[in-house]
N, C-alpha and C. Protein backbone atom coordinates (compact mmCIF):
# COMPACT_ATOMS: atom_id res chain seq x y z
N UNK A 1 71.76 -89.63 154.31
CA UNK A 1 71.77 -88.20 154.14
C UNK A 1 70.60 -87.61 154.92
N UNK A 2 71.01 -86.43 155.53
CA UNK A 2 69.67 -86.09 156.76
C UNK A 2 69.04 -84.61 155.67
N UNK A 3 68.10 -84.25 156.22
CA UNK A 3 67.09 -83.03 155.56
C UNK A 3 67.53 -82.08 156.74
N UNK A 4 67.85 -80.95 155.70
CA UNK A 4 68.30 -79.97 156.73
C UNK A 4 67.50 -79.23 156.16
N UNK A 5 66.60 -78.03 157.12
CA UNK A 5 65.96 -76.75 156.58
C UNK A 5 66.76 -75.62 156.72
N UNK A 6 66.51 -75.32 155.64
CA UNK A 6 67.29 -73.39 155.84
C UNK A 6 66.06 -72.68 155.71
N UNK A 7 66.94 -71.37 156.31
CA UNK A 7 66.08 -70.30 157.08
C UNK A 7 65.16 -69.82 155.62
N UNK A 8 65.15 -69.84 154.50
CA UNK A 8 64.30 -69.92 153.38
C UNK A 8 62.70 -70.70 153.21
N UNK A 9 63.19 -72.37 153.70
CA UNK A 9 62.12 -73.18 154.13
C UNK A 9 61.94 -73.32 155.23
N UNK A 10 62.53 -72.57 156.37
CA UNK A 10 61.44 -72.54 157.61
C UNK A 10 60.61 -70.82 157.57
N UNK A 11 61.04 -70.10 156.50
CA UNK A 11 60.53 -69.00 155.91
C UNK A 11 58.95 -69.41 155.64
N UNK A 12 58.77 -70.66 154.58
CA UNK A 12 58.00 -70.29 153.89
C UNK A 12 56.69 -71.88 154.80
N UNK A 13 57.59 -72.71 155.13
CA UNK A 13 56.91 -72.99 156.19
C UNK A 13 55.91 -72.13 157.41
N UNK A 14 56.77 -71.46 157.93
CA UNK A 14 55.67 -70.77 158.47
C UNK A 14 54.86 -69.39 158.14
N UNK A 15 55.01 -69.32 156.86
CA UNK A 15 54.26 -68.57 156.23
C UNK A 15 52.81 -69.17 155.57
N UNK A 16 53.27 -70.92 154.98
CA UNK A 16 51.68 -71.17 155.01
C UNK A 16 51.07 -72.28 156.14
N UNK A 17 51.60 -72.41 157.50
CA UNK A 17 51.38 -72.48 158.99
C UNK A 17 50.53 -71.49 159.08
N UNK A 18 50.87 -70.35 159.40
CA UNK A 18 49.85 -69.40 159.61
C UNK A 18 48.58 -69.09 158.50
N UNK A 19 48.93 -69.29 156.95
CA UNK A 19 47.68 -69.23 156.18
C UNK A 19 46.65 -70.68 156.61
N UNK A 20 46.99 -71.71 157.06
CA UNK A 20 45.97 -72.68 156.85
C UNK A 20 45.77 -72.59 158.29
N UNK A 21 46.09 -72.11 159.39
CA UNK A 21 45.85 -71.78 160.90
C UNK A 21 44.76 -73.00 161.41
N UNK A 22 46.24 -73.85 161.33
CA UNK A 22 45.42 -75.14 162.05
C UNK A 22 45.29 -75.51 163.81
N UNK A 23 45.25 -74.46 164.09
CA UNK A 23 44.96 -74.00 165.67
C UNK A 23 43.57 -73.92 165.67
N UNK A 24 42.81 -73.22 164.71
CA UNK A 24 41.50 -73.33 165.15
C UNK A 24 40.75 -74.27 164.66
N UNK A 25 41.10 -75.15 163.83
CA UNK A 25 40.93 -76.48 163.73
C UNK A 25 40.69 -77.68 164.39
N UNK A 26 41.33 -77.22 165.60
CA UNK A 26 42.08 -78.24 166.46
C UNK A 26 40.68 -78.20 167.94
N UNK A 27 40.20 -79.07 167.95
CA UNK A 27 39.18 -78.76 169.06
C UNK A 27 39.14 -80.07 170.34
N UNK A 28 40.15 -81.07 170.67
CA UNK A 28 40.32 -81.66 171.33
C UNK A 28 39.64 -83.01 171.65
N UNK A 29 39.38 -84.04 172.64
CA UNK A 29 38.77 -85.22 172.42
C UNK A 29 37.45 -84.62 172.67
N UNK A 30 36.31 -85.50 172.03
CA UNK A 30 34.97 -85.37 172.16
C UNK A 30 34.50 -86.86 172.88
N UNK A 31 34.83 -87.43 172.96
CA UNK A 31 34.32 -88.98 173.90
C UNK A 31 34.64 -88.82 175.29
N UNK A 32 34.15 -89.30 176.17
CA UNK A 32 34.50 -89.23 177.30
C UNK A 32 35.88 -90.14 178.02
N UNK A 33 35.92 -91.15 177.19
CA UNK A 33 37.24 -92.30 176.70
C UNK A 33 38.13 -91.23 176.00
N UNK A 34 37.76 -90.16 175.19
CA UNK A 34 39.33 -89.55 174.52
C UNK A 34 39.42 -88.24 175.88
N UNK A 35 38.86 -87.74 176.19
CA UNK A 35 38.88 -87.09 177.78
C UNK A 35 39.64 -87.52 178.24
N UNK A 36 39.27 -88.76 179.20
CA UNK A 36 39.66 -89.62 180.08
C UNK A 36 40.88 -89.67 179.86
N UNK A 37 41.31 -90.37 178.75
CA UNK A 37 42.99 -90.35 178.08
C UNK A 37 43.72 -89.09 178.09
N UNK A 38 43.02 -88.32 177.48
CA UNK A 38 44.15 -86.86 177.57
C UNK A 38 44.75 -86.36 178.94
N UNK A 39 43.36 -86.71 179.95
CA UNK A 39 44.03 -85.71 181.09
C UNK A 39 44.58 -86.31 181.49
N UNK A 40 45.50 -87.36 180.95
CA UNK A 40 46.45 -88.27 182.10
C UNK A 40 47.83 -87.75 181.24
N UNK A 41 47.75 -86.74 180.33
CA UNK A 41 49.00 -86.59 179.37
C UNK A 41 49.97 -86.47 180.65
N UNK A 42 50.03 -85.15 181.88
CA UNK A 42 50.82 -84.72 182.65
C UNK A 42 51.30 -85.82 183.51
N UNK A 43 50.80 -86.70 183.42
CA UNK A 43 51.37 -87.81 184.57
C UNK A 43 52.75 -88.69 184.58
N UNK A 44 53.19 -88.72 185.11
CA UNK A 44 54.50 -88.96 185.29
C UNK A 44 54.59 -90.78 185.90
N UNK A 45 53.51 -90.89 186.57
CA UNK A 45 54.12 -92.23 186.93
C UNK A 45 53.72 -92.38 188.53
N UNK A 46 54.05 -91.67 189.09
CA UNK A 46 54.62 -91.79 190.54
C UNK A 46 55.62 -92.48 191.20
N UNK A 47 56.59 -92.80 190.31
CA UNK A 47 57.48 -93.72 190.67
C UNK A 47 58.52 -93.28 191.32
N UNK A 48 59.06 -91.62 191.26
CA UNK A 48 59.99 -90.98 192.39
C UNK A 48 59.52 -90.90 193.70
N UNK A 49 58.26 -90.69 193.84
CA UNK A 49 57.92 -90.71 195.56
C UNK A 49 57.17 -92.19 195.67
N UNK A 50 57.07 -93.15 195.14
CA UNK A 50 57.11 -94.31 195.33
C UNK A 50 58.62 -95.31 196.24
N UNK A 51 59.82 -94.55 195.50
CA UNK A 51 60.82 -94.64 195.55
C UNK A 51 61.56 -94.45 196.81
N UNK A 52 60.80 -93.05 196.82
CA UNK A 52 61.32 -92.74 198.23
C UNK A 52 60.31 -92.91 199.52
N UNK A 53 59.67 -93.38 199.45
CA UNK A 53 58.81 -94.29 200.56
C UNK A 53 59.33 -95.38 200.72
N UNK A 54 59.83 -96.19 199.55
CA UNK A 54 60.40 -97.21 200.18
C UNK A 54 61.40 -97.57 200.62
N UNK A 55 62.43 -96.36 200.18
CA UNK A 55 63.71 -95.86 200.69
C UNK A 55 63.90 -95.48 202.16
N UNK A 56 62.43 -94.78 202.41
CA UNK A 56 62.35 -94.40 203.89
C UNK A 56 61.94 -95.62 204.59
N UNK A 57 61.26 -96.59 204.21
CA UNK A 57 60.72 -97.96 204.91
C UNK A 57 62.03 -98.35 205.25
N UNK A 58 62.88 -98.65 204.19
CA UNK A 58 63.89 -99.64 204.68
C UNK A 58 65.15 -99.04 205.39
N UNK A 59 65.30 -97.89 205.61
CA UNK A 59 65.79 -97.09 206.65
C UNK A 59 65.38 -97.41 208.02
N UNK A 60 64.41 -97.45 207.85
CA UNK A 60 63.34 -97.64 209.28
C UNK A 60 63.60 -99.04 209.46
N UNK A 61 63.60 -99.84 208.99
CA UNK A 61 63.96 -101.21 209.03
C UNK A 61 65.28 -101.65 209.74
N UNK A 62 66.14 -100.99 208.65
CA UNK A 62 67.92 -101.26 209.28
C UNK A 62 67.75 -100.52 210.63
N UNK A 63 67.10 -99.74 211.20
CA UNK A 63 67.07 -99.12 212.11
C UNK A 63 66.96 -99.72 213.45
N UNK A 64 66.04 -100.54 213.12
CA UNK A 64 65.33 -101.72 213.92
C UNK A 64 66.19 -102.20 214.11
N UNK A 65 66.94 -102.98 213.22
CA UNK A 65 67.45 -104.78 213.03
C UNK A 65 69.18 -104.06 213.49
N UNK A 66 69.23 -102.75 213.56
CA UNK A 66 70.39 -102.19 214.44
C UNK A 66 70.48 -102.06 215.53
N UNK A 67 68.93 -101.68 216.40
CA UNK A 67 69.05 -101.78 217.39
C UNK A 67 68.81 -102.82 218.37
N UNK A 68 68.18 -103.76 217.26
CA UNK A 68 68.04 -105.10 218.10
C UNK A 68 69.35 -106.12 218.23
N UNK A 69 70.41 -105.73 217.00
CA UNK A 69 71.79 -107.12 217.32
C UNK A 69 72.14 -105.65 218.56
C-alpha cells in the first residue's frame, strides 16, 4: 500500500515548513574536505565528450586504413 498526500497534508506540511524555516539553518560544508566534495555536485563525468573524441579518433583511423588498401 503506497502513502498518498492530499492537498490537506501537503496544506499543513507546508505550513509548518515555513514555521520551523529550515533554510536558515542550513549553512553548508565547513571543512575544506566537505568544500572540496560539494563543488563537484555539478559534474557529470565527462564521459560524452570523452566519447566523442574517441569517436572522432577512430574515424580518423578508418580513414587511414581506407586510404591505404
Amino acid at each position: 500500500m503506497s502513502y498518498s498526500r492530499t492537498k490537506a497534508t501537503k496544506e499543513l506540511q507546508s505550513k509548518l515548513i515555513h514555521r520551523w524555516k529550515p533554510w536558515k539553518k542550513s549553512t553548508g560544508p565547513k571543512t575544506a574536505e566537505g568544500k572540496a566534495r560539494i563543488s563537484m555536485n555539478a559534474y557529470k563525468g565527462g564521459q560524452r565528450q570523452s566519447g566523442r573524441e574517441i569517436a572522432r579518433v577512430l574515424r580518423e583511423q578508418k580513414r587511414l586504413l581506407e586510404d591505404m588498401l
